[in-house]
C-alpha atoms as a PDB file:
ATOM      1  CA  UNK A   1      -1.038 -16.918  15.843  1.00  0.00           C
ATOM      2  CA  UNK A   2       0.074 -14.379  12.965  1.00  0.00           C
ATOM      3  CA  UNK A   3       0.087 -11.011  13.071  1.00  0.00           C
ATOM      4  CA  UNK A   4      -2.810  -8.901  11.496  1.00  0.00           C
ATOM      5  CA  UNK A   5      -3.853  -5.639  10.277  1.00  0.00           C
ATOM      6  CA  UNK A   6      -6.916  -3.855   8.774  1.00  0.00           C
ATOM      7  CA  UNK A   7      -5.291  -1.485   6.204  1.00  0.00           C
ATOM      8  CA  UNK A   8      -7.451   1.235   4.826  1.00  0.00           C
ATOM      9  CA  UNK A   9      -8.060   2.982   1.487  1.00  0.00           C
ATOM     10  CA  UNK A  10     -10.038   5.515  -0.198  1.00  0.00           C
ATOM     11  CA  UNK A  11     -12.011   6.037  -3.677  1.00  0.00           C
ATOM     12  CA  UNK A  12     -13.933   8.780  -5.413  1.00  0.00           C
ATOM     13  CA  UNK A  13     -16.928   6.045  -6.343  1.00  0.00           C
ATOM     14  CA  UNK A  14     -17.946   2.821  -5.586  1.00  0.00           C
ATOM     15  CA  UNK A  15     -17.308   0.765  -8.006  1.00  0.00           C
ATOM     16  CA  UNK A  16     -13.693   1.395  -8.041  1.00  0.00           C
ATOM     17  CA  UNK A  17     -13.653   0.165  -4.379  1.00  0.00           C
ATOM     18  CA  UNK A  18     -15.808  -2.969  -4.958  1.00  0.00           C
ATOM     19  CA  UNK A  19     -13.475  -3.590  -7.477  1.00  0.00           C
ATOM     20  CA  UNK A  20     -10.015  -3.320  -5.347  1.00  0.00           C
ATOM     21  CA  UNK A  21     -11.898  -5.101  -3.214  1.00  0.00           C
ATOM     22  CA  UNK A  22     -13.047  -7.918  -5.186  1.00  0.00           C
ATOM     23  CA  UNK A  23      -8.884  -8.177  -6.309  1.00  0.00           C
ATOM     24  CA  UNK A  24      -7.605  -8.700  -2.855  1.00  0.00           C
ATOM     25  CA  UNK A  25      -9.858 -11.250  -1.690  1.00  0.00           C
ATOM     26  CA  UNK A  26      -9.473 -13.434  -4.955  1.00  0.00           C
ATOM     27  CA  UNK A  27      -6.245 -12.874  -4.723  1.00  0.00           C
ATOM     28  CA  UNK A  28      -6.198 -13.713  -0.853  1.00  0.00           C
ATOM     29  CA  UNK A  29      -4.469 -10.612   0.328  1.00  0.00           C
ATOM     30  CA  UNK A  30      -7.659  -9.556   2.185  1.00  0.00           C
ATOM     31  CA  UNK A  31      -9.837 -12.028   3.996  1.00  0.00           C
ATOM     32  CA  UNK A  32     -12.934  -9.599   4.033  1.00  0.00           C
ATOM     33  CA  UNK A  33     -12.559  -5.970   2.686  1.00  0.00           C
ATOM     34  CA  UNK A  34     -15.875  -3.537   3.572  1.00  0.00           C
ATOM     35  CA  UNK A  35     -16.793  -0.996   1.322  1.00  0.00           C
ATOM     36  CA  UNK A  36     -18.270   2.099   3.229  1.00  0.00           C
ATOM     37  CA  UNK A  37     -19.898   4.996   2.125  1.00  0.00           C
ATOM     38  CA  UNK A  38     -20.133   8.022   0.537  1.00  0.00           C
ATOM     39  CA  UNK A  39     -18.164   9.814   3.391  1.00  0.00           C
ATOM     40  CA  UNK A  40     -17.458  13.175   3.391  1.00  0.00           C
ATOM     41  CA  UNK A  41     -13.409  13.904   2.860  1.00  0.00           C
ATOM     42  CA  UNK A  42     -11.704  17.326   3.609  1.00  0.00           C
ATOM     43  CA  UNK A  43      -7.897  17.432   2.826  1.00  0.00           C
ATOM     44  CA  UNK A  44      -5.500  19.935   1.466  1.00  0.00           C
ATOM     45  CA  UNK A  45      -4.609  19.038  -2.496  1.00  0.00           C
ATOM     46  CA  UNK A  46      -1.999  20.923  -4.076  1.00  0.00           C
ATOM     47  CA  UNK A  47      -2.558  24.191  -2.133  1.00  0.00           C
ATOM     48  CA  UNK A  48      -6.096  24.069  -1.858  1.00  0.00           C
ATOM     49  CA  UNK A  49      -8.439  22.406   0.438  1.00  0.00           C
ATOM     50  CA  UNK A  50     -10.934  20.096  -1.400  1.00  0.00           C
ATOM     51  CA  UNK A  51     -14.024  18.420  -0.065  1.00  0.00           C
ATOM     52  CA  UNK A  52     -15.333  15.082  -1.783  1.00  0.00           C
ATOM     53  CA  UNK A  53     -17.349  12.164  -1.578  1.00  0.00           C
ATOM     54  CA  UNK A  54     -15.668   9.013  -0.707  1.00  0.00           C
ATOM     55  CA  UNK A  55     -15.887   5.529  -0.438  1.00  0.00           C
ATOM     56  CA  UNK A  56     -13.731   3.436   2.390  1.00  0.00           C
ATOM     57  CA  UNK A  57     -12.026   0.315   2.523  1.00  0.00           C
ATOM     58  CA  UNK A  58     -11.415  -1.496   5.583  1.00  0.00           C
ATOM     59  CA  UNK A  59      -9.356  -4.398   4.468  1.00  0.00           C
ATOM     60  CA  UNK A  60      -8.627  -7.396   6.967  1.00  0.00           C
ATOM     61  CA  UNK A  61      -5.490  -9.121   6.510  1.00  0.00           C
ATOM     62  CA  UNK A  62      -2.299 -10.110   7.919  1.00  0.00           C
ATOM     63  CA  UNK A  63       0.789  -7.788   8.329  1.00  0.00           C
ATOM     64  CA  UNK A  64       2.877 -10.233   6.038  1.00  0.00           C
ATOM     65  CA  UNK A  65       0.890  -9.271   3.290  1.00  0.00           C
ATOM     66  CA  UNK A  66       1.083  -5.952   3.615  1.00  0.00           C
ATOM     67  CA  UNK A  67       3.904  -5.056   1.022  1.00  0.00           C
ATOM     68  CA  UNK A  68       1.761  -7.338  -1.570  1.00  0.00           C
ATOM     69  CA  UNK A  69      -1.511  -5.163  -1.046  1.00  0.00           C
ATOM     70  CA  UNK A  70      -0.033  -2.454  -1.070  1.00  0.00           C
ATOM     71  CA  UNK A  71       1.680  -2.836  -4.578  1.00  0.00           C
ATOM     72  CA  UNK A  72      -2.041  -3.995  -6.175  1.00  0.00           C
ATOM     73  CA  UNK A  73      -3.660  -1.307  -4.943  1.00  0.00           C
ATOM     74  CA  UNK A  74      -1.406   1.005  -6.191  1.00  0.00           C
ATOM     75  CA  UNK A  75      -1.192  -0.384  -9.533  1.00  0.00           C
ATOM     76  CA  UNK A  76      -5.306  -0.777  -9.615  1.00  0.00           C
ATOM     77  CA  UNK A  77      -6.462   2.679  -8.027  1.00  0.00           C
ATOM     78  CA  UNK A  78      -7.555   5.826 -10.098  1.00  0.00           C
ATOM     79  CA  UNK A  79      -5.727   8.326  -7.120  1.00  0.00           C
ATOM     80  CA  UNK A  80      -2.551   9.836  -8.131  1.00  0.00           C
ATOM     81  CA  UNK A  81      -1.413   9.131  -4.071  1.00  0.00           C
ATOM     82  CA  UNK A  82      -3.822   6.522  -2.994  1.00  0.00           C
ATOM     83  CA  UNK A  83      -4.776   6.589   1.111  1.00  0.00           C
ATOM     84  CA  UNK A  84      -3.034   3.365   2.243  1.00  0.00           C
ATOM     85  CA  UNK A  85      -2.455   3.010   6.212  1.00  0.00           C
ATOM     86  CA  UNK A  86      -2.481  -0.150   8.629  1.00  0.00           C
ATOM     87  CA  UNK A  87      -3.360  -0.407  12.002  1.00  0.00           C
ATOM     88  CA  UNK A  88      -2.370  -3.759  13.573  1.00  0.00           C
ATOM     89  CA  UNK A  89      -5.010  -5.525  14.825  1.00  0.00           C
ATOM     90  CA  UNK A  90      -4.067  -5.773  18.963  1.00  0.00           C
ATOM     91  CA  UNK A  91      -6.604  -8.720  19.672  1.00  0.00           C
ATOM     92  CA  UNK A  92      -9.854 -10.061  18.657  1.00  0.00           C
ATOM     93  CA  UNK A  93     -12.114 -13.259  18.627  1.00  0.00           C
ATOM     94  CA  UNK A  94     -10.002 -16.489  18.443  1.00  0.00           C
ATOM     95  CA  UNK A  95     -12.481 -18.048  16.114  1.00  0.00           C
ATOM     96  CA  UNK A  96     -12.599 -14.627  13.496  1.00  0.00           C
ATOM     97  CA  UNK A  97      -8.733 -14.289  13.862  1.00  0.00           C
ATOM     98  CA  UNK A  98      -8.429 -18.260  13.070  1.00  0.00           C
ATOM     99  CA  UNK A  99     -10.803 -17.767   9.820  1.00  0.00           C
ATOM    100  CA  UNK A 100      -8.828 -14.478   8.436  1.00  0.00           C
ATOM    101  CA  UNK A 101      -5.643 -16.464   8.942  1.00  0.00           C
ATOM    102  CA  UNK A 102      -7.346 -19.600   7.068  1.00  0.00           C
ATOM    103  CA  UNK A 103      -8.650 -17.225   3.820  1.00  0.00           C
ATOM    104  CA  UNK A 104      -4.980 -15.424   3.578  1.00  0.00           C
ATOM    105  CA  UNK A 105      -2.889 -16.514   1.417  1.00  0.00           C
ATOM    106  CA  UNK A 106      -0.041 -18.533   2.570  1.00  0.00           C
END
């Protein structure tokens, strides 16, 4: 069985993230990608701490494809430094694992 991930990336609205999302799963990058939100983010920007509303993306794919994602998101996403981590997937339901694989591209 492959190796997989759920990679994760942030937007100030929500149609920016339906839209990355929408791109990765026509593209096959992303089996499923959820869209959560508004969340409340607190970071540091430039020298001053910042709170905004957010939207998350929880992207399911496989670690493969990670180098590919990565690239569209970055060339799709309004962020000057997009959020963009993975966190490998350590086990999960033979019969979801064996339907990500089968909606990834090749």
């Amino acid at each position: 069985m492959s190796s997989f991930s759920q990679l994760s990336t942030t937007t100030d609205n929500e149609e920016e993230a339906l839209n990355l999302a929408r791109l990765l799963v026509e593209q096959r990058l992303a089996a499923c990608v959820q869209v959560v939100g508004p969340v409340k983010s607190v970071y540091r920007w430039e020298g001053e701490i910042e709170q905004t509303e957010e939207w998350v993306c929880l992207i399911k794919t496989r670690e493969d494809l990670f180098e590919e994602t990565k690239e569209l998101i970055e060339a799709n996403h309004s962020y000057e430094v997009p959020e963009f981590l993975s966190i490998p997937i350590i086990d999960g339901s033979e019969g979801y694992l064996q339907w990500l694989d089968s909606n990834l591209a090749e």
